[in-house]
C-alpha atoms as a PDB file:
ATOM      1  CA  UNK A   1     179.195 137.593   9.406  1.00  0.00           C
ATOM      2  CA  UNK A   2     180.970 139.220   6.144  1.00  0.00           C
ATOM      3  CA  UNK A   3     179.291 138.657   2.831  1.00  0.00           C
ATOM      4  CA  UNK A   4     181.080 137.276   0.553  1.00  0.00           C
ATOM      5  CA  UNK A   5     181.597 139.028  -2.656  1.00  0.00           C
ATOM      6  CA  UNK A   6     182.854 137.542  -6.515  1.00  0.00           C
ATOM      7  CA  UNK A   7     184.063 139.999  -9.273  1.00  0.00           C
ATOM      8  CA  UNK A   8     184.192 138.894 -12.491  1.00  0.00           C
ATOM      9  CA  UNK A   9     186.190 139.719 -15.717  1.00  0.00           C
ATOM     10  CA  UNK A  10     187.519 137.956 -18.776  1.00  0.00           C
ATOM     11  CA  UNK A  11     191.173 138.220 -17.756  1.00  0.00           C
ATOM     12  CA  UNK A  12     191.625 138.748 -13.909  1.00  0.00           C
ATOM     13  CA  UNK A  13     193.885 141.745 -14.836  1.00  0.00           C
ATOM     14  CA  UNK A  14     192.617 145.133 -14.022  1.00  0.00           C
ATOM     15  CA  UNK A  15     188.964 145.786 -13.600  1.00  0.00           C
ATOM     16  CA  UNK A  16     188.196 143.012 -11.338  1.00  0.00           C
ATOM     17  CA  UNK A  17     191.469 143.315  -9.408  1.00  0.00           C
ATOM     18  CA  UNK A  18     190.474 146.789  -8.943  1.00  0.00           C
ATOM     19  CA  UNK A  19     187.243 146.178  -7.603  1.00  0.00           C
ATOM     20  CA  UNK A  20     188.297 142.881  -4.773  1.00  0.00           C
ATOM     21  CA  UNK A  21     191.107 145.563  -3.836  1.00  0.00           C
ATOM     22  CA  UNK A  22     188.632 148.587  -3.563  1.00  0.00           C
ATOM     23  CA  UNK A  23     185.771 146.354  -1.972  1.00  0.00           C
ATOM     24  CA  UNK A  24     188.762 145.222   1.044  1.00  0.00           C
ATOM     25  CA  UNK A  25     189.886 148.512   1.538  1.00  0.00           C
ATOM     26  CA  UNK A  26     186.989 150.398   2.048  1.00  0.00           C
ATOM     27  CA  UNK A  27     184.124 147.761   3.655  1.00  0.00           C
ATOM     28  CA  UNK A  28     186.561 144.795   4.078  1.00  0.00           C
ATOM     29  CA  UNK A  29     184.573 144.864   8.109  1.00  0.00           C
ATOM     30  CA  UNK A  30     181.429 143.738   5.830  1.00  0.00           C
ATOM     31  CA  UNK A  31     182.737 142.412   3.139  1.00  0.00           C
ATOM     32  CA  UNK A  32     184.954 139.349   1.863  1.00  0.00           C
ATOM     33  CA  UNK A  33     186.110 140.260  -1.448  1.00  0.00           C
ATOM     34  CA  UNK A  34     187.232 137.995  -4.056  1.00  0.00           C
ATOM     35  CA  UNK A  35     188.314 138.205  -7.958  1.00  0.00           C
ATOM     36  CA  UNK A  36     188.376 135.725 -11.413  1.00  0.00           C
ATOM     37  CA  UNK A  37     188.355 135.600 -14.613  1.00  0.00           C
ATOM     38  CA  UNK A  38     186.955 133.391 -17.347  1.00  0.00           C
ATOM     39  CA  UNK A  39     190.348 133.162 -19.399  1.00  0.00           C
ATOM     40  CA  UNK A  40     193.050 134.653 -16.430  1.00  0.00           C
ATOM     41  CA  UNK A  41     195.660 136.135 -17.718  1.00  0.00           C
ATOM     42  CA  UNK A  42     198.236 137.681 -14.715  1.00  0.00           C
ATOM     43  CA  UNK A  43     197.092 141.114 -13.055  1.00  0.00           C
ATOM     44  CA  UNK A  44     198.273 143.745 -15.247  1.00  0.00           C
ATOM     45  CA  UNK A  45     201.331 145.777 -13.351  1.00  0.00           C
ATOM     46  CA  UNK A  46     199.334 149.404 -14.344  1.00  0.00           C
ATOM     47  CA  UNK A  47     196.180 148.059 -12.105  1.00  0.00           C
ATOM     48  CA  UNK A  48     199.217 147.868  -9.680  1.00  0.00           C
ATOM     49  CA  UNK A  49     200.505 151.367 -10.004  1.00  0.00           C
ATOM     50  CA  UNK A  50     197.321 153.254 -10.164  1.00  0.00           C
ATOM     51  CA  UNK A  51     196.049 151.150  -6.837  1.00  0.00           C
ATOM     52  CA  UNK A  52     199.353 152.054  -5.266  1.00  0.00           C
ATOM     53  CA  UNK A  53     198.307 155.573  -6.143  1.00  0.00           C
ATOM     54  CA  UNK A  54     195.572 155.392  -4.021  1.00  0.00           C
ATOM     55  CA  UNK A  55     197.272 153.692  -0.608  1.00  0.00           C
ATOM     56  CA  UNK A  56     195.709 149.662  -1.874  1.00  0.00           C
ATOM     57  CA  UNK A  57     198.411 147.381  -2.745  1.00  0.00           C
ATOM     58  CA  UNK A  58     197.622 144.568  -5.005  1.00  0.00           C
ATOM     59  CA  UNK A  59     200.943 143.467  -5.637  1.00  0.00           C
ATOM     60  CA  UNK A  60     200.123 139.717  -4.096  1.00  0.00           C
ATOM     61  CA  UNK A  61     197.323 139.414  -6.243  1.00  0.00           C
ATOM     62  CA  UNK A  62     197.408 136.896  -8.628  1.00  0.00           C
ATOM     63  CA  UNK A  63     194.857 135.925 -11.564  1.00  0.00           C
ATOM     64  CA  UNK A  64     192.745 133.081 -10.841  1.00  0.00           C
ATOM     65  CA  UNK A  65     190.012 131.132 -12.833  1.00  0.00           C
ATOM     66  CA  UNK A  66     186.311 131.199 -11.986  1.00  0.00           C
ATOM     67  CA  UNK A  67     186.473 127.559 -11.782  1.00  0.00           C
ATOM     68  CA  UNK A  68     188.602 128.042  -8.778  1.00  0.00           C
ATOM     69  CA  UNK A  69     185.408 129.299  -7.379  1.00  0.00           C
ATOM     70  CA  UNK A  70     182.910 126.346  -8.212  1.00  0.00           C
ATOM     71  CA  UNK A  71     182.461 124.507  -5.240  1.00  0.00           C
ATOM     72  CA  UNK A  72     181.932 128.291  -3.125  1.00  0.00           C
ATOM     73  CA  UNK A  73     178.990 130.207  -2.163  1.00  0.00           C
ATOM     74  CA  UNK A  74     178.456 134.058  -2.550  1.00  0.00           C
ATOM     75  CA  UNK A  75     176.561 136.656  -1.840  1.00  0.00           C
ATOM     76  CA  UNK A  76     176.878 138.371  -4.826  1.00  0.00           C
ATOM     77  CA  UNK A  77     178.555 137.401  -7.605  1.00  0.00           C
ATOM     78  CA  UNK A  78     179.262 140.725 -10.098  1.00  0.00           C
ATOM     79  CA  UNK A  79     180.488 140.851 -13.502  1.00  0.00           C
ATOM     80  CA  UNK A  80     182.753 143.732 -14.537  1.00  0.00           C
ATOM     81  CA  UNK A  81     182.880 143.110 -18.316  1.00  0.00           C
ATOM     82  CA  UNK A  82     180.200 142.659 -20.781  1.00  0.00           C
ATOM     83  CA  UNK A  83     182.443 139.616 -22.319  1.00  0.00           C
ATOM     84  CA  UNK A  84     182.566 138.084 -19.045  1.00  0.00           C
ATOM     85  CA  UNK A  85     178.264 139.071 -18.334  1.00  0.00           C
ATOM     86  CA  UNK A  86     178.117 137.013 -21.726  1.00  0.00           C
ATOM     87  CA  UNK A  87     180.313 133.600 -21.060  1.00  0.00           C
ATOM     88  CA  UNK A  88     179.241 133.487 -17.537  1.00  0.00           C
ATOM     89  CA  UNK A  89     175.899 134.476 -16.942  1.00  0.00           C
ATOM     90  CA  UNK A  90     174.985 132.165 -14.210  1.00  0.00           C
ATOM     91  CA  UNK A  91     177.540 131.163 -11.418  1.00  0.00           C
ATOM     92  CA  UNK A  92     176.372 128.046  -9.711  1.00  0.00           C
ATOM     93  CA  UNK A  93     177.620 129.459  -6.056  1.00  0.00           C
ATOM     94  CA  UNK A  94     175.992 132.755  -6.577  1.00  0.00           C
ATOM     95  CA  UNK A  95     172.751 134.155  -4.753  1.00  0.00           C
ATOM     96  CA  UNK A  96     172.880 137.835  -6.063  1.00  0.00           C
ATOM     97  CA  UNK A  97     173.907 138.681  -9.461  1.00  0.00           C
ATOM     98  CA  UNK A  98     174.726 142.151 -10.898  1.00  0.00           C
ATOM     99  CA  UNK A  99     176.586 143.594 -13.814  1.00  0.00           C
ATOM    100  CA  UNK A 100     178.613 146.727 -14.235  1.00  0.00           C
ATOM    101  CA  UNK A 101     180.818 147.006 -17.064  1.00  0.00           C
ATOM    102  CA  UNK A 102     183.367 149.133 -17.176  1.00  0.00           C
ATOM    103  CA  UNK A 103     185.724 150.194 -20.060  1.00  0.00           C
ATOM    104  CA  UNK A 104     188.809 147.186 -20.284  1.00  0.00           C
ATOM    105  CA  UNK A 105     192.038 149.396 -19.605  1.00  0.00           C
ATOM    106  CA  UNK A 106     194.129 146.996 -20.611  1.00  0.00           C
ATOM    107  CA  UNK A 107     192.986 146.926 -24.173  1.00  0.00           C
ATOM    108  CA  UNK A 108     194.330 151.025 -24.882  1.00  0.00           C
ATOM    109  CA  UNK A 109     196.310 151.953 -27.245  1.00  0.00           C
ATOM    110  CA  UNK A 110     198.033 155.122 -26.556  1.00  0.00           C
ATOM    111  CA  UNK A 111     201.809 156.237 -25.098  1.00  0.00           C
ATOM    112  CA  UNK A 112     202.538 154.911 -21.578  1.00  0.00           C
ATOM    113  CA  UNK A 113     201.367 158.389 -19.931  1.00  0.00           C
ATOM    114  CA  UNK A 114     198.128 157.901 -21.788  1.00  0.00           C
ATOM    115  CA  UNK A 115     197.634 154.412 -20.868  1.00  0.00           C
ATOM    116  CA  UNK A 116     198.176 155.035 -17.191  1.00  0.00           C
ATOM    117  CA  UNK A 117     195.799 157.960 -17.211  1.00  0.00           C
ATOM    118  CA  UNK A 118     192.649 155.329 -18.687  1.00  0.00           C
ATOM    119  CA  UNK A 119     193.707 152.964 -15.856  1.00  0.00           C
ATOM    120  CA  UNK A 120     193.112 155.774 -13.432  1.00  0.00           C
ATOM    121  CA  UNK A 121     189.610 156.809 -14.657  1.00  0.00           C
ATOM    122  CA  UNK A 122     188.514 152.942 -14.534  1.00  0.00           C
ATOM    123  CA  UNK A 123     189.598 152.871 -11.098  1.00  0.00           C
ATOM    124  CA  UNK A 124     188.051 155.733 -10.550  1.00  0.00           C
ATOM    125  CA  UNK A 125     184.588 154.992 -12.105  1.00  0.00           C
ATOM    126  CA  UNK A 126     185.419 151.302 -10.353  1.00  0.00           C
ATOM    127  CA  UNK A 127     185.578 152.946  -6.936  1.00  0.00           C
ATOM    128  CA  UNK A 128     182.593 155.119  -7.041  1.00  0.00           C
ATOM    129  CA  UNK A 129     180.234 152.460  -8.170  1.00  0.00           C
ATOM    130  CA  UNK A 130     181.616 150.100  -5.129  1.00  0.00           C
ATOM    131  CA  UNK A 131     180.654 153.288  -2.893  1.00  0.00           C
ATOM    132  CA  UNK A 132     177.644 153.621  -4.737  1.00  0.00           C
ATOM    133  CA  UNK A 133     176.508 150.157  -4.405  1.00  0.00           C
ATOM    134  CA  UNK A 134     178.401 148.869  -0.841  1.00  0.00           C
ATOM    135  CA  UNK A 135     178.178 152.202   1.351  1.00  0.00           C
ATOM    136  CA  UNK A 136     175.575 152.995   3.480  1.00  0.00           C
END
């Protein structure tokens, strides 16, 4: 039996994308990973690229709601952002609770190049935590 696994963010756009994506790809035999956000907002098409970058495509995705999630039951439930760690510390369906925030790509401010280099090091610092955390 998979666990079943709830990442959290304000948005739904990058950093928990990243992580349900990351989770699937690489212990998706022990793992069921899922993804919301406490104000969704549509996955950002850079989380797309730099996933595509790595052989995970996201591109079905879409952004979905934590209240979507009410009624279910988890394993762990994770929050990726301290925003999100803040307007939704408990989750009713949750049994393990962690936090790692990570940096909100999404919100730089740079050229295009610039931008897509940020949304690699998230997903990189996204992807060794998950290995970190869910490897053996």
């Amino acid at each position: 039996m998979r666990q079943r696994v709830l990442f959290i963010c304000t948005h739904n756009s990058a950093r928990s994308q990243m992580a349900e994506g990351l989770l699937k790809a690489f212990y998706g035999d022990r793992y069921e990973a899922y993804s919301a956000g406490t104000q969704p907002s549509g996955v950002n098409p850079n989380a797309v690229r730099v996933m595509n970058e790595i052989g995970i495509d996201i591109s079905a995705h879409r952004s979905k709601s934590v209240d979507e999630f009410r009624e279910s039951k988890f394993d762990y439930v994770i929050t990726v952002c301290d925003q999100a760690r803040e307007t939704c510390p408990f989750f009713p369906g949750g049994r393990t609770y962690l936090h790692q925030g990570f940096e909100d790509p999404s919100e730089f401010k740079g050229t295009p190049e610039e931008t897509v280099a940020v949304f690699r090091r998230v997903r990189d610092e996204i992807r060794a935590w998950i290995m970190e955390t869910f490897g053996e």
